[in-house]
N, C-alpha and C. Protein backbone atom coordinates (compact mmCIF):
# COMPACT_ATOMS: atom_id res chain seq x y z
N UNK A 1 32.52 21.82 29.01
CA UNK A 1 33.58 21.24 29.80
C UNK A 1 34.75 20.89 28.88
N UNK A 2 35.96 21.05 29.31
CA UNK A 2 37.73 20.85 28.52
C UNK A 2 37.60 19.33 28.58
N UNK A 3 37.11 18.66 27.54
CA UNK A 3 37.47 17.29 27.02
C UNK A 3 38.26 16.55 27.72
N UNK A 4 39.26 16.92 28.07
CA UNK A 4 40.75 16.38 28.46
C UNK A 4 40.42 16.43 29.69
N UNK A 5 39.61 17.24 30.62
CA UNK A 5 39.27 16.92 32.29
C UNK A 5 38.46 15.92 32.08
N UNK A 6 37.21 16.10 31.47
CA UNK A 6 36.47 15.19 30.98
C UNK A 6 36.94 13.40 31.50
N UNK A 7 37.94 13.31 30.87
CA UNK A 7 38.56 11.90 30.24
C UNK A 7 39.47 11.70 31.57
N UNK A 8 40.52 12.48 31.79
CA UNK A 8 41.27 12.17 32.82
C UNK A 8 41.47 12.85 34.04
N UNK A 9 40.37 13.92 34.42
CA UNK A 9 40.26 14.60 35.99
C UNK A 9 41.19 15.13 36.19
N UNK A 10 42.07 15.78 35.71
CA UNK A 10 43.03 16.27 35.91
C UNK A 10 43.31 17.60 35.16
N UNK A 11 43.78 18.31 36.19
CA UNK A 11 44.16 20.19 35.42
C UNK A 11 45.42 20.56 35.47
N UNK A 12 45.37 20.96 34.54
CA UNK A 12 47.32 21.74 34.07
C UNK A 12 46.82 22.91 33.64
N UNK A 13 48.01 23.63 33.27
CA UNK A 13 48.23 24.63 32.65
C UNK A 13 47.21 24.87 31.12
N UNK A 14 46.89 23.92 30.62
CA UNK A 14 46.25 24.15 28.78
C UNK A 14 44.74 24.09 29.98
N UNK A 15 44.36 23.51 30.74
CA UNK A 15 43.02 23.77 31.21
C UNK A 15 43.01 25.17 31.34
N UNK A 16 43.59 25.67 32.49
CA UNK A 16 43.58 26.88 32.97
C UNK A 16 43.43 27.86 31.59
N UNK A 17 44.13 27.80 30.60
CA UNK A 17 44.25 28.64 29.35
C UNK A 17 42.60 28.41 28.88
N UNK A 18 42.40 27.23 28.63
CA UNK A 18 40.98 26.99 28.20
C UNK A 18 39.83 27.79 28.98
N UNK A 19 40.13 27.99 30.41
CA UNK A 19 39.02 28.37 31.34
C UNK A 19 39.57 29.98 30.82
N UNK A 20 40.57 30.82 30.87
CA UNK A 20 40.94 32.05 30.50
C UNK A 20 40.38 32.52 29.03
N UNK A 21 40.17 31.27 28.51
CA UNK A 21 39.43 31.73 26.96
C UNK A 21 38.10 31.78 27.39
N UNK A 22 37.32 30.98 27.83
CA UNK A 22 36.18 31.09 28.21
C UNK A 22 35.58 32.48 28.98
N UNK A 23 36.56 32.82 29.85
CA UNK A 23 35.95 34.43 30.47
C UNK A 23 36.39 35.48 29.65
N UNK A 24 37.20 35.26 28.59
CA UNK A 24 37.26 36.09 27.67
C UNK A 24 36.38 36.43 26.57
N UNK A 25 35.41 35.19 26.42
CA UNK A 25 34.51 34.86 25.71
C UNK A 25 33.02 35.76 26.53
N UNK A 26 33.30 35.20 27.59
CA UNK A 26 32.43 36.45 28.33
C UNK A 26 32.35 37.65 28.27
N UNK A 27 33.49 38.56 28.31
CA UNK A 27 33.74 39.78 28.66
C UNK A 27 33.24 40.10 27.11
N UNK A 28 33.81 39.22 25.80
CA UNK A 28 33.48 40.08 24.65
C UNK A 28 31.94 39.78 24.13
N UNK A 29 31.24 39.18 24.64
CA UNK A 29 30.07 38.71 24.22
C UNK A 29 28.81 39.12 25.32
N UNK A 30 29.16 39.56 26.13
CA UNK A 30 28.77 39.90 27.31
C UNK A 30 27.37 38.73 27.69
N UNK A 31 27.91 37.41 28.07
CA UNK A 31 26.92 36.17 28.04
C UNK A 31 27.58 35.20 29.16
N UNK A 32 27.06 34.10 29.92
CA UNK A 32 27.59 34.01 30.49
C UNK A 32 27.86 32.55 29.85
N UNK A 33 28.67 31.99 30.81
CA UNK A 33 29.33 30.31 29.95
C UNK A 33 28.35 29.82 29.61
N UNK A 34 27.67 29.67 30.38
CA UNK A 34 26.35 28.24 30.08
C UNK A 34 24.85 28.47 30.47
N UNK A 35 24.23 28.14 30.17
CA UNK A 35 22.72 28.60 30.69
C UNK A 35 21.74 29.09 29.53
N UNK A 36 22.36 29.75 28.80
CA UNK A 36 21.78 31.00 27.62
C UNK A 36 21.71 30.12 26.49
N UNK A 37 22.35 29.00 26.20
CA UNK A 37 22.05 28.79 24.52
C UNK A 37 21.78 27.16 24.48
N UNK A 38 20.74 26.67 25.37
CA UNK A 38 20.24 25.49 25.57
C UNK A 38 20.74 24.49 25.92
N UNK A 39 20.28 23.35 25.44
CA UNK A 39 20.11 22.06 26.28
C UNK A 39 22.00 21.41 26.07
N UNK A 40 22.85 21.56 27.33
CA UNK A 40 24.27 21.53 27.04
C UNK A 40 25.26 22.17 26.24
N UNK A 41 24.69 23.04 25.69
CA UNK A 41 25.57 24.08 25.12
C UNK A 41 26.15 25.52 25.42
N UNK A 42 27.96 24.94 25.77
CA UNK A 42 28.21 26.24 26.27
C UNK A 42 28.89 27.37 25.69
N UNK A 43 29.11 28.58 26.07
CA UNK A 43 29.61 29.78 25.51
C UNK A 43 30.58 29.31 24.13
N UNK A 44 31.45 28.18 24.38
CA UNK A 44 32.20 28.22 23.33
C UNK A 44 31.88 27.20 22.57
N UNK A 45 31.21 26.34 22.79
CA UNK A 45 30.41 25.64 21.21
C UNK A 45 29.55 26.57 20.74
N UNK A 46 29.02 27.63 21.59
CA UNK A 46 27.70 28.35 20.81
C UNK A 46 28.81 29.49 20.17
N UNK A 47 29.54 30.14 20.51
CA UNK A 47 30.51 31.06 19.75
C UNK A 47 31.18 30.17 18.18
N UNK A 48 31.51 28.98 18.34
CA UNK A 48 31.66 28.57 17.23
C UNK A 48 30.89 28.61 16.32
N UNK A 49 29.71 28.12 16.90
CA UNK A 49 28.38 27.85 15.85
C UNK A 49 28.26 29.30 15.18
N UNK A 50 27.83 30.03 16.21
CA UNK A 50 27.24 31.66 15.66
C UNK A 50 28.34 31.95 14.61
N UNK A 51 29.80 31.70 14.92
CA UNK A 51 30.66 32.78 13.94
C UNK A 51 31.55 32.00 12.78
N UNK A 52 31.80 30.41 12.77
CA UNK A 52 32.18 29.58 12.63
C UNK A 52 33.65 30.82 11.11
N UNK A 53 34.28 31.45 12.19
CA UNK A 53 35.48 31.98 11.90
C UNK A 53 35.29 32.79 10.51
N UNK A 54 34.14 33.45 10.94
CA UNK A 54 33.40 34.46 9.60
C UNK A 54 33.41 35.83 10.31
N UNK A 55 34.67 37.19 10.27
CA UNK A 55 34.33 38.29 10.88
C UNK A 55 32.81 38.73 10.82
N UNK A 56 32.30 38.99 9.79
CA UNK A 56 30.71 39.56 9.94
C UNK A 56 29.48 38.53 11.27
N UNK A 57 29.90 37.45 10.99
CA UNK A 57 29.30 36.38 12.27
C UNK A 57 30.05 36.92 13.40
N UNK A 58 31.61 37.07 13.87
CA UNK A 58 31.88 37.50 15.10
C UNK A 58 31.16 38.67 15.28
N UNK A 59 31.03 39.54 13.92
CA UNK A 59 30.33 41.10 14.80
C UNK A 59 29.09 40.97 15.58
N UNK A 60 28.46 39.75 15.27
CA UNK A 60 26.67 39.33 15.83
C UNK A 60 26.93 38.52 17.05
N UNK A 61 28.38 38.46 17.55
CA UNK A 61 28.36 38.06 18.80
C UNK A 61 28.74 38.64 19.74
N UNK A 62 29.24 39.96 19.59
CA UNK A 62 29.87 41.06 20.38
C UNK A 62 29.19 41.69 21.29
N UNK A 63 29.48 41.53 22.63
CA UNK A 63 28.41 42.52 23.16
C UNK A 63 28.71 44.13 23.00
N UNK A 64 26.97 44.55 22.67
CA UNK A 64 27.06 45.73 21.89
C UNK A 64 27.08 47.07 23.09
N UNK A 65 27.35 46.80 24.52
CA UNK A 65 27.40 47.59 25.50
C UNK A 65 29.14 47.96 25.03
N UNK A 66 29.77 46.96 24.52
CA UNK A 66 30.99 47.42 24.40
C UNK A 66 31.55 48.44 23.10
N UNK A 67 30.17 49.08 22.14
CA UNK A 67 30.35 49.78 21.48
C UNK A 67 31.64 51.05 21.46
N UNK A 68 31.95 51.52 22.51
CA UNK A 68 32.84 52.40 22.68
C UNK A 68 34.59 51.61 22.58
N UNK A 69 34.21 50.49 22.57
CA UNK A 69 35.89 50.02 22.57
C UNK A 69 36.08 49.99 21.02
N UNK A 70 37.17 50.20 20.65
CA UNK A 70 37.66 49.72 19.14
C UNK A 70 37.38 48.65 19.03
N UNK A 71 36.64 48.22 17.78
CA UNK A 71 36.58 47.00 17.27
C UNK A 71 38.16 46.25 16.90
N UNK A 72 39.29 46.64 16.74
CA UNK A 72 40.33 45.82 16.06
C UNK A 72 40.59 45.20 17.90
N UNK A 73 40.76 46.38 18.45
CA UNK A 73 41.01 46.09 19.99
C UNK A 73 39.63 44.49 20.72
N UNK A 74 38.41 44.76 20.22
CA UNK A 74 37.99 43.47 20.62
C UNK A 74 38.03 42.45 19.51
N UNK A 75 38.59 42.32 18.43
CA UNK A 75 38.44 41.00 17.63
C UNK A 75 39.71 40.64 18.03
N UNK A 76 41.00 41.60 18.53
CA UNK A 76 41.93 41.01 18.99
C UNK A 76 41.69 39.97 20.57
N UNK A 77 40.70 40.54 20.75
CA UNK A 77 40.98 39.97 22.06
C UNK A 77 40.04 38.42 22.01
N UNK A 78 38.78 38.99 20.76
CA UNK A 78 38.00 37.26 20.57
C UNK A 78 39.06 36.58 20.15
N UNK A 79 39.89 37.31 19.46
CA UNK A 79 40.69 36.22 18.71
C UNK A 79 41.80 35.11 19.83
N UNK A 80 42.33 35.87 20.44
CA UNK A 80 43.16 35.15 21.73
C UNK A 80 41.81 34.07 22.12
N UNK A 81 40.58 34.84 22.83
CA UNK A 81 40.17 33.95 23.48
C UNK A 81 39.59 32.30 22.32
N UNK A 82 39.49 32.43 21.10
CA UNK A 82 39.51 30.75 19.83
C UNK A 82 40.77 30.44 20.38
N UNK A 83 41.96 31.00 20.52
CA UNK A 83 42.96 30.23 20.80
C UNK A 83 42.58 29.52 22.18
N UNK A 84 42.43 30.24 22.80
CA UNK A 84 42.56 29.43 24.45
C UNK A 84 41.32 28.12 24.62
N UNK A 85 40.26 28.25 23.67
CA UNK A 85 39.61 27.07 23.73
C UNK A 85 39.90 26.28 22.44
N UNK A 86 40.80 26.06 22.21
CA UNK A 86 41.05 25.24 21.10
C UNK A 86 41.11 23.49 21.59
N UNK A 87 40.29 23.42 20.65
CA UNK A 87 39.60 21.86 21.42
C UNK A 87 41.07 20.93 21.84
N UNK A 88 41.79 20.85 20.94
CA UNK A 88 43.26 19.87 21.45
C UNK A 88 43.90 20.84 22.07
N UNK A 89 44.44 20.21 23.56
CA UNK A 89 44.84 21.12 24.29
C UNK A 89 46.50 21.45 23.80
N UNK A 90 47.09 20.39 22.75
CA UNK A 90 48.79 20.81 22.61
C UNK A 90 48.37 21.68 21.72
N UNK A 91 47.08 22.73 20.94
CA UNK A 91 47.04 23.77 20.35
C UNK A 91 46.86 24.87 20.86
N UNK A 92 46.88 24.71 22.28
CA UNK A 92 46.86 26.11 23.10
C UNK A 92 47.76 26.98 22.99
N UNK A 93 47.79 28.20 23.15
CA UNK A 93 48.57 28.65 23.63
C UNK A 93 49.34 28.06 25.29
N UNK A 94 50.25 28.50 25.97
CA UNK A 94 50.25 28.91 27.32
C UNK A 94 50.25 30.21 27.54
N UNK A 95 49.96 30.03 28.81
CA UNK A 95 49.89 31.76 29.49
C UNK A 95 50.41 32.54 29.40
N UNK A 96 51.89 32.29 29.46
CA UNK A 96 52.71 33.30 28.67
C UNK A 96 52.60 33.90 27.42
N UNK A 97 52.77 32.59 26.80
CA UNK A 97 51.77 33.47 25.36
C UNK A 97 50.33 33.91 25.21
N UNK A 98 49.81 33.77 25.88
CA UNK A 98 48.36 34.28 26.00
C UNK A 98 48.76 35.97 26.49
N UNK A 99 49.32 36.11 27.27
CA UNK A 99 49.90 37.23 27.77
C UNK A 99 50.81 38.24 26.50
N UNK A 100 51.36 37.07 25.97
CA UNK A 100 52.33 38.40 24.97
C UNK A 100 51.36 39.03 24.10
N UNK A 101 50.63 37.59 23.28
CA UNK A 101 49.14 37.64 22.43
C UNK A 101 49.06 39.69 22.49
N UNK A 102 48.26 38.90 23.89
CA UNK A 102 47.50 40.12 24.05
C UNK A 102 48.10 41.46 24.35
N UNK A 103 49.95 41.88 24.89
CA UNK A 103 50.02 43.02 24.70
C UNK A 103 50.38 43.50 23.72
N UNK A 104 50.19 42.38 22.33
CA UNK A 104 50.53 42.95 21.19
C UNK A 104 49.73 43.20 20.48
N UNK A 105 48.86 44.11 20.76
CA UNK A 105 47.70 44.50 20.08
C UNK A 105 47.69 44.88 18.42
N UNK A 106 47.11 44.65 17.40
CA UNK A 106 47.48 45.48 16.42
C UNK A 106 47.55 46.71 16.12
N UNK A 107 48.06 47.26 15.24
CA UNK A 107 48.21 48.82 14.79
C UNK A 107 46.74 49.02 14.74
N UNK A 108 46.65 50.25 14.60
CA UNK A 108 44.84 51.12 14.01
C UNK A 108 45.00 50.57 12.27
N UNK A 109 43.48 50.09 12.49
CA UNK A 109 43.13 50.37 10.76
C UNK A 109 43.44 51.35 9.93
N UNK A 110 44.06 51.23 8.94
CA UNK A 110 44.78 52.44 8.48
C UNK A 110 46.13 52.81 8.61
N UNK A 111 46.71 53.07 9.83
CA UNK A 111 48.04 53.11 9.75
C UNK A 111 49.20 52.46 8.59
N UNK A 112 50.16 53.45 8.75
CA UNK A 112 51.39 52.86 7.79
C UNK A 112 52.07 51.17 7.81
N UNK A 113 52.14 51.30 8.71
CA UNK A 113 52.63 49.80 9.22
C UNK A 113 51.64 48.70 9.99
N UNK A 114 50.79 48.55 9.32
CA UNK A 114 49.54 47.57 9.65
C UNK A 114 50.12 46.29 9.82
N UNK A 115 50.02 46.12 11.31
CA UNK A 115 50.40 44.36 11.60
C UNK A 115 49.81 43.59 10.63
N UNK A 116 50.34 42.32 10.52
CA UNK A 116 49.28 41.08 9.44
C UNK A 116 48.83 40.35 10.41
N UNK A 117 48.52 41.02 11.91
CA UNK A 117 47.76 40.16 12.75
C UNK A 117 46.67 41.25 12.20
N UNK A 118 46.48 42.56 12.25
CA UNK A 118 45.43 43.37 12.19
C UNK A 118 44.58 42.93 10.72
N UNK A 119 45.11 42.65 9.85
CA UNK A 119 45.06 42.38 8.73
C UNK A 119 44.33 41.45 8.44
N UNK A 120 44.46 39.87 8.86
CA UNK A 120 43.87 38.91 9.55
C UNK A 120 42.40 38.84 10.02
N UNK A 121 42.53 39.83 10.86
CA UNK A 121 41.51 39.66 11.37
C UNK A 121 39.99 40.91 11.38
N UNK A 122 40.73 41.61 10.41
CA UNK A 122 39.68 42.13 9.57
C UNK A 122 39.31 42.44 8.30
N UNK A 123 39.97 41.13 7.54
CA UNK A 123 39.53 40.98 6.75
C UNK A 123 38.03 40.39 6.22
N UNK A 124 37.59 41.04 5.08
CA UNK A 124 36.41 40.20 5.01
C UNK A 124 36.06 39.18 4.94
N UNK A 125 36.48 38.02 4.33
CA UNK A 125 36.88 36.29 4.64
C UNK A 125 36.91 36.20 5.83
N UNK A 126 37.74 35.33 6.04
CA UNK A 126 37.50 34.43 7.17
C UNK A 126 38.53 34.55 7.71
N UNK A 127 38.73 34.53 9.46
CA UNK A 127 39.75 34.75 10.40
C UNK A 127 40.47 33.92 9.93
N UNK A 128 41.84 34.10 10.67
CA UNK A 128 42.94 33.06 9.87
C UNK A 128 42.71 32.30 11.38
N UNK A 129 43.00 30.98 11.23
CA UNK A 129 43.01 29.75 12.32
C UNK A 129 43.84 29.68 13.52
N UNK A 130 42.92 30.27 14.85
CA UNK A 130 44.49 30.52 15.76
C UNK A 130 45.21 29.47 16.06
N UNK A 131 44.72 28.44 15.24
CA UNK A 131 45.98 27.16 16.10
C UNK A 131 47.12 27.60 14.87
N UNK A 132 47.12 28.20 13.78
CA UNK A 132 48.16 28.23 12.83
C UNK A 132 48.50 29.84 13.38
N UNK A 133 47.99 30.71 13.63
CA UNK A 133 48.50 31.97 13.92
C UNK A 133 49.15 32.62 14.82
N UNK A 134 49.10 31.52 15.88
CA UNK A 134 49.64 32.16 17.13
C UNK A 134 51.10 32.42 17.09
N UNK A 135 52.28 31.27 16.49
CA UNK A 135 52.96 31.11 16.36
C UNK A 135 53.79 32.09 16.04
N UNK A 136 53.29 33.18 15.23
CA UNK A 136 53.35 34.44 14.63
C UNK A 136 53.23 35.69 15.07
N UNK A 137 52.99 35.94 16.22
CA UNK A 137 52.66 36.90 16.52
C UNK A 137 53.55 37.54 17.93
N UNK A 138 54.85 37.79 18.43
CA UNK A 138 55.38 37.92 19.47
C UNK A 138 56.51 38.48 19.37
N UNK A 139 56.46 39.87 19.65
CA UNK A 139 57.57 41.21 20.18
C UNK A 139 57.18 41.31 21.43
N UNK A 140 57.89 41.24 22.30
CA UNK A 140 57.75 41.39 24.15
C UNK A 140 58.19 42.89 24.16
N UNK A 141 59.01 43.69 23.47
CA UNK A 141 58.82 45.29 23.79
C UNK A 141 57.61 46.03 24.25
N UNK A 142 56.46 45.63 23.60
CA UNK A 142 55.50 46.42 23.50
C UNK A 142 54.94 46.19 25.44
N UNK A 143 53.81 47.00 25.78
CA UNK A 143 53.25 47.14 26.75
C UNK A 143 51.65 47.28 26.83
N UNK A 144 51.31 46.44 27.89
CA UNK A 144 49.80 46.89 27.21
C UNK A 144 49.36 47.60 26.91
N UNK A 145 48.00 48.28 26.17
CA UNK A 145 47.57 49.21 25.72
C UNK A 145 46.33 49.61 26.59
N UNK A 146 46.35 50.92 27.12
CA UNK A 146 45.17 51.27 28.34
C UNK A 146 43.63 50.72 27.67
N UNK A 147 43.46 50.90 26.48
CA UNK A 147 41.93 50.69 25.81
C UNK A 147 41.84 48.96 25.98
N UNK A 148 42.92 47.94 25.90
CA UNK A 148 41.64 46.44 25.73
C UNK A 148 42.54 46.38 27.49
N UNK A 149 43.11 46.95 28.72
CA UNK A 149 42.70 46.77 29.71
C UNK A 149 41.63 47.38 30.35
N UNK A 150 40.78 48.46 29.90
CA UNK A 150 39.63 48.56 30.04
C UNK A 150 38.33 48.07 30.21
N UNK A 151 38.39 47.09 29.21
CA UNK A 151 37.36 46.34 28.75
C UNK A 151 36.79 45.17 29.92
């Protein structure tokens, strides 16, 4: 449960983002919020735990039915969804940016001009922190890309 309903019963916009990270958390993990990883623990405390912002830990949380999608294409998209549950809600994104986030997919591994979002986030270390990264990342030219609306 979003802390902040928790405390004051009330939903805005950073909830809604929070609940949008959460089914995003679904789609890439193929698990459902709650039920699967015991006594009160849901999809996104147990995603922390498992990967605690270590790419090789996100790969052990991926659901592996989604083998055919590009991997840069789903760590981009785990990666949006750490932003949207970011425990303080003034570190959310909003929707809008949740939206640009995501049609700015990174370049292919390899390419000449490798985003430093792509970069980021496959590196061997450790993801860079989406409450510091988001900030960074937004050209509205681009359009989504048919492969992570697939998914």
């Amino acid at each position: 449960m979003i802390a902040e309903y928790a405390y004051t019963l009330k939903v805005d916009e950073k909830s809604d983002v929070y609940s949008f990270g959460v089914v995003l958390l679904e789609l890439v993990t193929g698990r459902k919020p709650v039920g699967e990883f015991g006594d009160g623990v849901d999809i996104v405390q147990w995603t922390r735990k498992m990967t605690d912002s270590n790419k090789e830990e996100v790969l052990k949380v991926l659901d592996p039915r989604l083998s055919s999608v590009p991997l840069h294409e789903l760590m981009h998209v785990f990666y949006v969804a750490m932003l949207c549950v970011e425990e303080q809600a003034v570190e959310r994104p909003t929707m809008r940016e949740v939206v640009q986030i995501l049609t700015e997919l990174p370049k292919l591994p390899g390419s000449k001009q490798e985003d430093s979002t792509e970069s980021s986030l496959t590196s061997s270390n450790a993801l860079e922190s989406p409450s510091t990264a988001s900030k960074d990342h937004h050209n509205p030219s681009q359009s989504p890309p048919a492969d992570l609306l697939s998914i």
